[in-house]
PDB file of N, CA and C in Angstrom:
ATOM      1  N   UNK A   1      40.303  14.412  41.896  1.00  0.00           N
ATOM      2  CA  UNK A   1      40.411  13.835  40.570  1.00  0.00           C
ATOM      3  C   UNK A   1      40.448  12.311  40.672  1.00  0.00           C
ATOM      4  N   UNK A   2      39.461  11.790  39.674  1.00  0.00           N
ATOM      5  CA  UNK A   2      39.596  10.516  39.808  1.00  0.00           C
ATOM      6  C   UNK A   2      40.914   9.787  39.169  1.00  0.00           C
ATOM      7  N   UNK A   3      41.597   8.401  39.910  1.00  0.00           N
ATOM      8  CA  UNK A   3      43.051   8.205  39.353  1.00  0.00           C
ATOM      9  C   UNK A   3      42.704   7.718  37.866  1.00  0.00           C
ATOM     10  N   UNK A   4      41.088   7.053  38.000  1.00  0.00           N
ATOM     11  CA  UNK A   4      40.842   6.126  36.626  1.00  0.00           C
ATOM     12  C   UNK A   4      41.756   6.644  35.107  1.00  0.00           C
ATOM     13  N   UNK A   5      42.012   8.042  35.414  1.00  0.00           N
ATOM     14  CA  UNK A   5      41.961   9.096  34.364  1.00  0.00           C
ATOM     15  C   UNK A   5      43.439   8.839  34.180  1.00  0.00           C
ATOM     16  N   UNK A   6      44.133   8.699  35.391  1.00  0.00           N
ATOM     17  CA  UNK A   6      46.432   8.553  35.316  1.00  0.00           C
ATOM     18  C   UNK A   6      46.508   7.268  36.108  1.00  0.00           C
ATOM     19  N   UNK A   7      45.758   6.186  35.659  1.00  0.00           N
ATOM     20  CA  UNK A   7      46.426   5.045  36.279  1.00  0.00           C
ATOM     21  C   UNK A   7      45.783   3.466  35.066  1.00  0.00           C
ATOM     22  N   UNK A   8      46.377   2.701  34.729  1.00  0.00           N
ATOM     23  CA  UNK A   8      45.887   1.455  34.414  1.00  0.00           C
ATOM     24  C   UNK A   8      46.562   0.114  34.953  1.00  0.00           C
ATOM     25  N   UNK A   9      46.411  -0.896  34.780  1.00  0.00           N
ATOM     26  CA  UNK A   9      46.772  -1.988  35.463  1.00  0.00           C
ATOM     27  C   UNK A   9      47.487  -2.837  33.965  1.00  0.00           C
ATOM     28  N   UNK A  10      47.772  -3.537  34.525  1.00  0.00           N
ATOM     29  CA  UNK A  10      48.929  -4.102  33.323  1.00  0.00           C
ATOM     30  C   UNK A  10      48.069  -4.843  32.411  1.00  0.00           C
ATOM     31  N   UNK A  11      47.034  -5.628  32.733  1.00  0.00           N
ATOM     32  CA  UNK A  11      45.872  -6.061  32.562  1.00  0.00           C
ATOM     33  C   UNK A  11      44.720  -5.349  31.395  1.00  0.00           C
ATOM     34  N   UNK A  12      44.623  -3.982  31.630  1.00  0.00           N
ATOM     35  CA  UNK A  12      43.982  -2.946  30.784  1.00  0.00           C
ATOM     36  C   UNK A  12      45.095  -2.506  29.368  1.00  0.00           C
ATOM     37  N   UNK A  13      45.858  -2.969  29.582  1.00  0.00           N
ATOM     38  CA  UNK A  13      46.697  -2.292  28.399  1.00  0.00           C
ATOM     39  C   UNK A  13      47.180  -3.478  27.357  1.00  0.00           C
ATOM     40  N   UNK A  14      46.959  -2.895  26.368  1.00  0.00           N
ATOM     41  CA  UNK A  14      48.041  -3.052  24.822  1.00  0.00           C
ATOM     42  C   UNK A  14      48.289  -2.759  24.346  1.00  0.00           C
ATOM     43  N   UNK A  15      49.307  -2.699  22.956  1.00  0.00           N
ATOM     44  CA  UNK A  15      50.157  -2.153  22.306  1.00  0.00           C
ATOM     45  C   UNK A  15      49.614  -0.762  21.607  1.00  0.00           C
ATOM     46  N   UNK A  16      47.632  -1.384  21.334  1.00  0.00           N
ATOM     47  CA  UNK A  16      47.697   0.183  21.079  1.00  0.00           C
ATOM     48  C   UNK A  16      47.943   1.653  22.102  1.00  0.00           C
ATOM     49  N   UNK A  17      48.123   1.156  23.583  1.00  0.00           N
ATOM     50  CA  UNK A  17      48.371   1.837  24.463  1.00  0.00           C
ATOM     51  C   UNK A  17      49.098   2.412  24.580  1.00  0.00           C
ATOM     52  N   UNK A  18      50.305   2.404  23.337  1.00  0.00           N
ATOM     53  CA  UNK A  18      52.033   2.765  23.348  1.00  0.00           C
ATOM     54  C   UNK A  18      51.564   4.469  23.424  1.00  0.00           C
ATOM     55  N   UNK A  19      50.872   5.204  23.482  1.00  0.00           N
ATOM     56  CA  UNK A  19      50.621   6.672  23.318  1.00  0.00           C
ATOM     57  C   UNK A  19      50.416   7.135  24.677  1.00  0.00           C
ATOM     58  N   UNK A  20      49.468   6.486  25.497  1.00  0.00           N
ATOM     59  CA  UNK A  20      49.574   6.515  26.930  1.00  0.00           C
ATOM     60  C   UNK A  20      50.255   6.212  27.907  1.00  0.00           C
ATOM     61  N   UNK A  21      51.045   4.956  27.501  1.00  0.00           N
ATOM     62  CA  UNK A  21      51.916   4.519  28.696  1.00  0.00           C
ATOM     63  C   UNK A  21      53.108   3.927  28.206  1.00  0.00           C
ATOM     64  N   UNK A  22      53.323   4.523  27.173  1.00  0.00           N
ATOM     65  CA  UNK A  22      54.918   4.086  26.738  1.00  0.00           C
ATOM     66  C   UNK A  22      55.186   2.678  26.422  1.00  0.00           C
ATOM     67  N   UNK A  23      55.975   2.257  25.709  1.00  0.00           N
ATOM     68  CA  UNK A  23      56.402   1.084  25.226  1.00  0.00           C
ATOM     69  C   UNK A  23      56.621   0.230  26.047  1.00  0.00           C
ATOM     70  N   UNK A  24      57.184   0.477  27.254  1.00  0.00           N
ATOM     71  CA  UNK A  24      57.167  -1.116  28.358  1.00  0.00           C
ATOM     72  C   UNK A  24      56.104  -0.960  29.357  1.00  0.00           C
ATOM     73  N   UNK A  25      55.162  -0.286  29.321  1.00  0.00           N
ATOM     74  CA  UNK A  25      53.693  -0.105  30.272  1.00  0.00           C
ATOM     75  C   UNK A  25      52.829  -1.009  28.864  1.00  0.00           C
ATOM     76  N   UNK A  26      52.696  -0.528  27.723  1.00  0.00           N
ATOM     77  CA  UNK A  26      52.317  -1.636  26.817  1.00  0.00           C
ATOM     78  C   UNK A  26      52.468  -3.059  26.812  1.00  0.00           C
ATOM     79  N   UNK A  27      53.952  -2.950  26.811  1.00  0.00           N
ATOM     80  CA  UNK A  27      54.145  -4.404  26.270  1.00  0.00           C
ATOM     81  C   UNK A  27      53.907  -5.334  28.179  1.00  0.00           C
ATOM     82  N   UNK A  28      54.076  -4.617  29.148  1.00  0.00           N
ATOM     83  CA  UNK A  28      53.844  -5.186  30.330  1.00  0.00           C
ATOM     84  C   UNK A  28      52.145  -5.786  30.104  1.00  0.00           C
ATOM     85  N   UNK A  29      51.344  -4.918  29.475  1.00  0.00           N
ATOM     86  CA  UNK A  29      50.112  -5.280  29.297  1.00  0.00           C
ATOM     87  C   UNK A  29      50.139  -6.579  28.391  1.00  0.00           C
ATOM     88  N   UNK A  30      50.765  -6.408  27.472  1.00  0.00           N
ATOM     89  CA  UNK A  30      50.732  -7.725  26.259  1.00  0.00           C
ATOM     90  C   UNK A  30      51.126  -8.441  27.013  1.00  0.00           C
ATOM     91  N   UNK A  31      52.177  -8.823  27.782  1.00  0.00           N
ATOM     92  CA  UNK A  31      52.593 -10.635  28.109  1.00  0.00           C
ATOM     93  C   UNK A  31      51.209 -10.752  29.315  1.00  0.00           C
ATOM     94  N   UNK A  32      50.917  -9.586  30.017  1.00  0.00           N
ATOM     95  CA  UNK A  32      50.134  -9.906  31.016  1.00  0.00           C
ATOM     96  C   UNK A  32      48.651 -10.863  30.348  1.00  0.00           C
ATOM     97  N   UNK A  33      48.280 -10.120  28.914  1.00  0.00           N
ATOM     98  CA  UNK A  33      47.229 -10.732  28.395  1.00  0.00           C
ATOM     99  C   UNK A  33      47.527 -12.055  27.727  1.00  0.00           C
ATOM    100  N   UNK A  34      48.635 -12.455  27.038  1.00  0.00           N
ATOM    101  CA  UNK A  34      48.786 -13.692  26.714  1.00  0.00           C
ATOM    102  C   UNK A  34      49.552 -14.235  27.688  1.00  0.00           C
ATOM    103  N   UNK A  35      49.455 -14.627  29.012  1.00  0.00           N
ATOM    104  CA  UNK A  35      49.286 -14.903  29.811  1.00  0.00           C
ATOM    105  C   UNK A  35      50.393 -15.696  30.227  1.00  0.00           C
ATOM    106  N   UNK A  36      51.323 -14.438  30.260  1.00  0.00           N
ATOM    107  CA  UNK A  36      53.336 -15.128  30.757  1.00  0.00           C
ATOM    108  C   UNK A  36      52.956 -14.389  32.328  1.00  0.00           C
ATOM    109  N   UNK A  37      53.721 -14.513  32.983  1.00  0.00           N
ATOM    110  CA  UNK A  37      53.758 -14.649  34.572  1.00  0.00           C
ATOM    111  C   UNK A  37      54.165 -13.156  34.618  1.00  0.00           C
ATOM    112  N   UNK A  38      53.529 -12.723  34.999  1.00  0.00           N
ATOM    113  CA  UNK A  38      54.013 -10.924  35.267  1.00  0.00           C
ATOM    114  C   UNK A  38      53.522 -10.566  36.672  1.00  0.00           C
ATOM    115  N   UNK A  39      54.097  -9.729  37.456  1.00  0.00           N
ATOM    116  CA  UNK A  39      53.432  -9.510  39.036  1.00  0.00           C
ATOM    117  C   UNK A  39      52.301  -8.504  38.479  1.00  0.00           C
ATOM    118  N   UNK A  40      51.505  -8.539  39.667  1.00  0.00           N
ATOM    119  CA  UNK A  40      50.429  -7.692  38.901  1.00  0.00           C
ATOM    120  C   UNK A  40      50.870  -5.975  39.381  1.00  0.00           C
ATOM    121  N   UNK A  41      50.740  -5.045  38.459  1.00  0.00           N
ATOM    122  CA  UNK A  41      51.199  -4.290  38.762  1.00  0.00           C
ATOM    123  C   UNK A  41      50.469  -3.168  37.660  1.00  0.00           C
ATOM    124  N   UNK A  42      50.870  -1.749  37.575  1.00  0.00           N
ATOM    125  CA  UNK A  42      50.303  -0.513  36.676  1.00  0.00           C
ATOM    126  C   UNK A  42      51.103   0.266  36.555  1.00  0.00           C
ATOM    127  N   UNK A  43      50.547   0.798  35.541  1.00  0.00           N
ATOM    128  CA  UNK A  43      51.679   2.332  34.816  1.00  0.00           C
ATOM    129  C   UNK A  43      50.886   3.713  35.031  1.00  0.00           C
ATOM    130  N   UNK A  44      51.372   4.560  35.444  1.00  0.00           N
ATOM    131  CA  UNK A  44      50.943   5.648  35.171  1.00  0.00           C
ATOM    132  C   UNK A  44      51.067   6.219  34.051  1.00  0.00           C
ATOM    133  N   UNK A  45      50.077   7.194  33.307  1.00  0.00           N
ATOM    134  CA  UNK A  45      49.690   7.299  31.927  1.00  0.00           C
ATOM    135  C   UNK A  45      50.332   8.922  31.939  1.00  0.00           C
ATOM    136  N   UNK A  46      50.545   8.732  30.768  1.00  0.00           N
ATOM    137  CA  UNK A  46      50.945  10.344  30.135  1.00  0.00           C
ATOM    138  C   UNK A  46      50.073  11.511  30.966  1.00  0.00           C
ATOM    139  N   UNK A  47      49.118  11.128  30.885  1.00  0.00           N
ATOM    140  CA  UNK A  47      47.902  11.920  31.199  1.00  0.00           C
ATOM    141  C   UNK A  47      48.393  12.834  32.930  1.00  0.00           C
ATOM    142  N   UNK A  48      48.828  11.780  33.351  1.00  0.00           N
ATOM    143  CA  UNK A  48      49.433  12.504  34.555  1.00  0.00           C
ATOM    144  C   UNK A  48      50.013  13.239  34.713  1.00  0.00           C
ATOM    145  N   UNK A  49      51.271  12.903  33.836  1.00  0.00           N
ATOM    146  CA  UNK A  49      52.813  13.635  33.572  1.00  0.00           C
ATOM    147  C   UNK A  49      52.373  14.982  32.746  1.00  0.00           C
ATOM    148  N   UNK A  50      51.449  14.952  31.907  1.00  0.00           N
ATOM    149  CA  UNK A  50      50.914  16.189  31.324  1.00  0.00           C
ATOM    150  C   UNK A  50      49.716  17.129  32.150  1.00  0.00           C
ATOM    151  N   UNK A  51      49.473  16.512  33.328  1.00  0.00           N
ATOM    152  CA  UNK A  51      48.458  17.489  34.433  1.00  0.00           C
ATOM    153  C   UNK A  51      49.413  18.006  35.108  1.00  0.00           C
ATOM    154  N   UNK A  52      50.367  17.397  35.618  1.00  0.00           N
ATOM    155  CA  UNK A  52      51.281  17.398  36.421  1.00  0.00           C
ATOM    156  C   UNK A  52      52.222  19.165  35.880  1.00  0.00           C
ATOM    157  N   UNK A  53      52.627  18.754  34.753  1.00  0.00           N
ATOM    158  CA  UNK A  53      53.041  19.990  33.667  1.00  0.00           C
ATOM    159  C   UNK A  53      51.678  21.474  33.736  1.00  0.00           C
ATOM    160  N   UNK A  54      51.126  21.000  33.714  1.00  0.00           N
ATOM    161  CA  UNK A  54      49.712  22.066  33.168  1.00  0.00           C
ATOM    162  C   UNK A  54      49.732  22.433  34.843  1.00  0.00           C
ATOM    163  N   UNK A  55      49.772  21.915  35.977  1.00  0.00           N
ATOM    164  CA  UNK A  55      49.320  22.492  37.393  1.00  0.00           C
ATOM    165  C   UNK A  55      50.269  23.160  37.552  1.00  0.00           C
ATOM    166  N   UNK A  56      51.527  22.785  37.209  1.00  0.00           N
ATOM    167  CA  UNK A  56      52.364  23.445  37.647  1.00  0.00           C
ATOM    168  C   UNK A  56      53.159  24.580  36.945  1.00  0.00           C
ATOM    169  N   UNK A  57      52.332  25.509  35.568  1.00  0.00           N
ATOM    170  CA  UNK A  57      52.646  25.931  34.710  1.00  0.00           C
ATOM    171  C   UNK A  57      54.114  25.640  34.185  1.00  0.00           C
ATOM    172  N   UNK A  58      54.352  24.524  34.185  1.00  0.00           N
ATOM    173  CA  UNK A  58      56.136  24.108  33.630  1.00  0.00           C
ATOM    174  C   UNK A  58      55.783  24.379  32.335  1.00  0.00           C
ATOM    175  N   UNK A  59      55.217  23.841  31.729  1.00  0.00           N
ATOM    176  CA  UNK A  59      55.189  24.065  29.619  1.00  0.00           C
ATOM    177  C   UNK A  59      56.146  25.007  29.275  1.00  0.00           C
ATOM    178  N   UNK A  60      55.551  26.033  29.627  1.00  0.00           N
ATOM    179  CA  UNK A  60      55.913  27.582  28.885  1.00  0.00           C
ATOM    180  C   UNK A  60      57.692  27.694  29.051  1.00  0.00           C
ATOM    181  N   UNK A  61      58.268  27.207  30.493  1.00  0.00           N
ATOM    182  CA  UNK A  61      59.210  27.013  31.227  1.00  0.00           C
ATOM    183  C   UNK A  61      60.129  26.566  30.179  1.00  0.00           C
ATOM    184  N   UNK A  62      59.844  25.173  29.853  1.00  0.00           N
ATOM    185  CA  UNK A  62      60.322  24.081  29.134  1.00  0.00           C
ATOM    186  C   UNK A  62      60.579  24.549  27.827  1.00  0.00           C
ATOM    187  N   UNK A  63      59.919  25.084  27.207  1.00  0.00           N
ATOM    188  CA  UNK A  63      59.787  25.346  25.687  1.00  0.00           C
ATOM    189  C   UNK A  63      61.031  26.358  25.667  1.00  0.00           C
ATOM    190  N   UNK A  64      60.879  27.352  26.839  1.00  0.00           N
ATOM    191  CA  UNK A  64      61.639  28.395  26.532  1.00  0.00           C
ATOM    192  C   UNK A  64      63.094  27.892  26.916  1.00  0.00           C
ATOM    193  N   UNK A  65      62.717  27.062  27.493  1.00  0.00           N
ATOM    194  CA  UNK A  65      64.811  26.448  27.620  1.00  0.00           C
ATOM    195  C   UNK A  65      64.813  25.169  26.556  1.00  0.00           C
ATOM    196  N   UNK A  66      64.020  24.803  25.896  1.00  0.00           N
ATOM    197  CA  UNK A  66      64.661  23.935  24.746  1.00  0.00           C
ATOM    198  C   UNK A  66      64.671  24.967  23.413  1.00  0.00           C
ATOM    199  N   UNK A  67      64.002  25.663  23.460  1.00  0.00           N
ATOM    200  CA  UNK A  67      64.065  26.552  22.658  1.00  0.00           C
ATOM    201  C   UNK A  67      65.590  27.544  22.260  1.00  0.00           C
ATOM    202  N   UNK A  68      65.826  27.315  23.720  1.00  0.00           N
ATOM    203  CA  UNK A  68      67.263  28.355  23.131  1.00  0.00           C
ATOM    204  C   UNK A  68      68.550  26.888  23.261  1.00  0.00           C
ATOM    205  N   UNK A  69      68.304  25.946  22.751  1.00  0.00           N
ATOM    206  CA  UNK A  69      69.329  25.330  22.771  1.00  0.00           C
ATOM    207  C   UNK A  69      69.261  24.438  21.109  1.00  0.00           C
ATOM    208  N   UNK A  70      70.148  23.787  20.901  1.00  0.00           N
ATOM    209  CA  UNK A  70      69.720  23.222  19.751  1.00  0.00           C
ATOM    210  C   UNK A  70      70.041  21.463  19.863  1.00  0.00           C
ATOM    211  N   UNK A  71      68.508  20.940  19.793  1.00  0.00           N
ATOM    212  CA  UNK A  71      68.459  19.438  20.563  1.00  0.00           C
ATOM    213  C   UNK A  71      68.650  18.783  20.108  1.00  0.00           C
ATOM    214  N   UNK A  72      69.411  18.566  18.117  1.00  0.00           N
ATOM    215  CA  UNK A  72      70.175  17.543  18.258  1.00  0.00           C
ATOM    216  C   UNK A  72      71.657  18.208  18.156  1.00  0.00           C
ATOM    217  N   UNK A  73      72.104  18.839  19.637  1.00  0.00           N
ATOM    218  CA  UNK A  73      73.273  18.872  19.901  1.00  0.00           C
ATOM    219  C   UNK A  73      73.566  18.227  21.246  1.00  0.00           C
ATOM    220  N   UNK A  74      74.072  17.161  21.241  1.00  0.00           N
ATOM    221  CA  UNK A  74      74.024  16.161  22.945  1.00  0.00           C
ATOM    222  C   UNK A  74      74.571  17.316  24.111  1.00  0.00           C
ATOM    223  N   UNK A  75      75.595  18.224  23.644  1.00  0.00           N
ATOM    224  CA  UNK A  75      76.329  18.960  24.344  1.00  0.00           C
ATOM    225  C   UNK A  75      75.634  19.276  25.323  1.00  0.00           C
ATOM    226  N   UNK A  76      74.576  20.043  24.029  1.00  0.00           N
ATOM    227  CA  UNK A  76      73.527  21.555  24.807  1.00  0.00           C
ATOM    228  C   UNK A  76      72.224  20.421  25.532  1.00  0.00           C
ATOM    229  N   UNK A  77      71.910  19.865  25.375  1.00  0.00           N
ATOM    230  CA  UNK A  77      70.923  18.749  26.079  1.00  0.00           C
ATOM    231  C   UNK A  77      71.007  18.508  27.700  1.00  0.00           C
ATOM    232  N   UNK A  78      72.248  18.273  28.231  1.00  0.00           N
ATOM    233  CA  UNK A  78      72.605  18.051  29.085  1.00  0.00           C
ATOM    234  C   UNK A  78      72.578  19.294  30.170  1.00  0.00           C
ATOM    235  N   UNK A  79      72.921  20.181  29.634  1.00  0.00           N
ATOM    236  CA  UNK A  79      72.720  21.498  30.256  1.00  0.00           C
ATOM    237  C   UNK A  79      71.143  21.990  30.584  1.00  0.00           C
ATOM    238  N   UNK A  80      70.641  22.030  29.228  1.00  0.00           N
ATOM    239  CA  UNK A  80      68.906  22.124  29.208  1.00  0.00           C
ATOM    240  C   UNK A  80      67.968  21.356  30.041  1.00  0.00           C
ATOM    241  N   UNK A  81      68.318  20.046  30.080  1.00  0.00           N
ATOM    242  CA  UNK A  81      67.951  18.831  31.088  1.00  0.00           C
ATOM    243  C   UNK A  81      68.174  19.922  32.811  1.00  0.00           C
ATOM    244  N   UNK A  82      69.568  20.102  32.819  1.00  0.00           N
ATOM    245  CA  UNK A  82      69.947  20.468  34.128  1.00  0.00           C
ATOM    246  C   UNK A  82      68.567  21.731  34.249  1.00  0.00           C
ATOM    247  N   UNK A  83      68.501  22.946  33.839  1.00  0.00           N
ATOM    248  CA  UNK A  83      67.469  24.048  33.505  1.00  0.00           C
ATOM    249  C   UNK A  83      65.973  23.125  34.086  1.00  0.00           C
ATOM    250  N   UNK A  84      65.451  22.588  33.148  1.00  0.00           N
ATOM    251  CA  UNK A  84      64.583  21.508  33.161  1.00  0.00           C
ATOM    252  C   UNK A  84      64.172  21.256  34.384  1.00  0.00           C
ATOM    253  N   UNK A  85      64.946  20.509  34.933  1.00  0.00           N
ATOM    254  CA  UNK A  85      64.905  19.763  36.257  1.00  0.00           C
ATOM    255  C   UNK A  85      64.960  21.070  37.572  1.00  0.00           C
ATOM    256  N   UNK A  86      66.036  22.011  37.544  1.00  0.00           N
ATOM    257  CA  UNK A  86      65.558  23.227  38.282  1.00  0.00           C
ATOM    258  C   UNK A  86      64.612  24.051  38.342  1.00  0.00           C
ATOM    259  N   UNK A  87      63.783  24.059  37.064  1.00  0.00           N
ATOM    260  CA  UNK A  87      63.046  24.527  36.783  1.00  0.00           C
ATOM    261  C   UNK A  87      61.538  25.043  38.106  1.00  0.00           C
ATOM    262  N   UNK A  88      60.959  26.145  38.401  1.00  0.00           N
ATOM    263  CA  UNK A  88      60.065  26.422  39.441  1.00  0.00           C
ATOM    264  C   UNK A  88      58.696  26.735  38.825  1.00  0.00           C
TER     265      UNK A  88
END
């Protein structure tokens, strides 16, 4: 797989980018383009984190443990997270 597809450079990105690479992979792109001193550097894109999910059939996993919890309860979050993260 080519990375072109889960990788950009700080350089390639702006704010409309906030969907792919999150709000500080964006805005790393904005100062990089108006041209404040940033190391040069890249974000990995959603796109990854969602192949990453799909190879490893997690989805189905995930749904079914947020599903039995109720997420705006911080309590149950913390527990679900734990599930989450064990998750195979």
């Amino acid at each position: 797989m080519p990375t072109a597809r889960y990788v950009k450079w700080f350089k390639e990105l702006s704010k409309e980018d906030i969907p792919i690479a999150g709000g500080k992979g964006a805005n790393l792109g904005e100062m990089t383009q108006a041209g404040i001193p940033v190391p040069p550097g890249f974000v990995i894109l959603s796109s990854a984190y969602y192949k990453f999910l799909e190879d490893n059939k997690l989805r189905p996993q995930i749904h079914r443990i947020l599903a039995a919890c109720d997420v705006l309860d911080p309590a149950q979050l913390e527990p679900a997270a734990e599930k989450i993260l064990a998750a195979e």
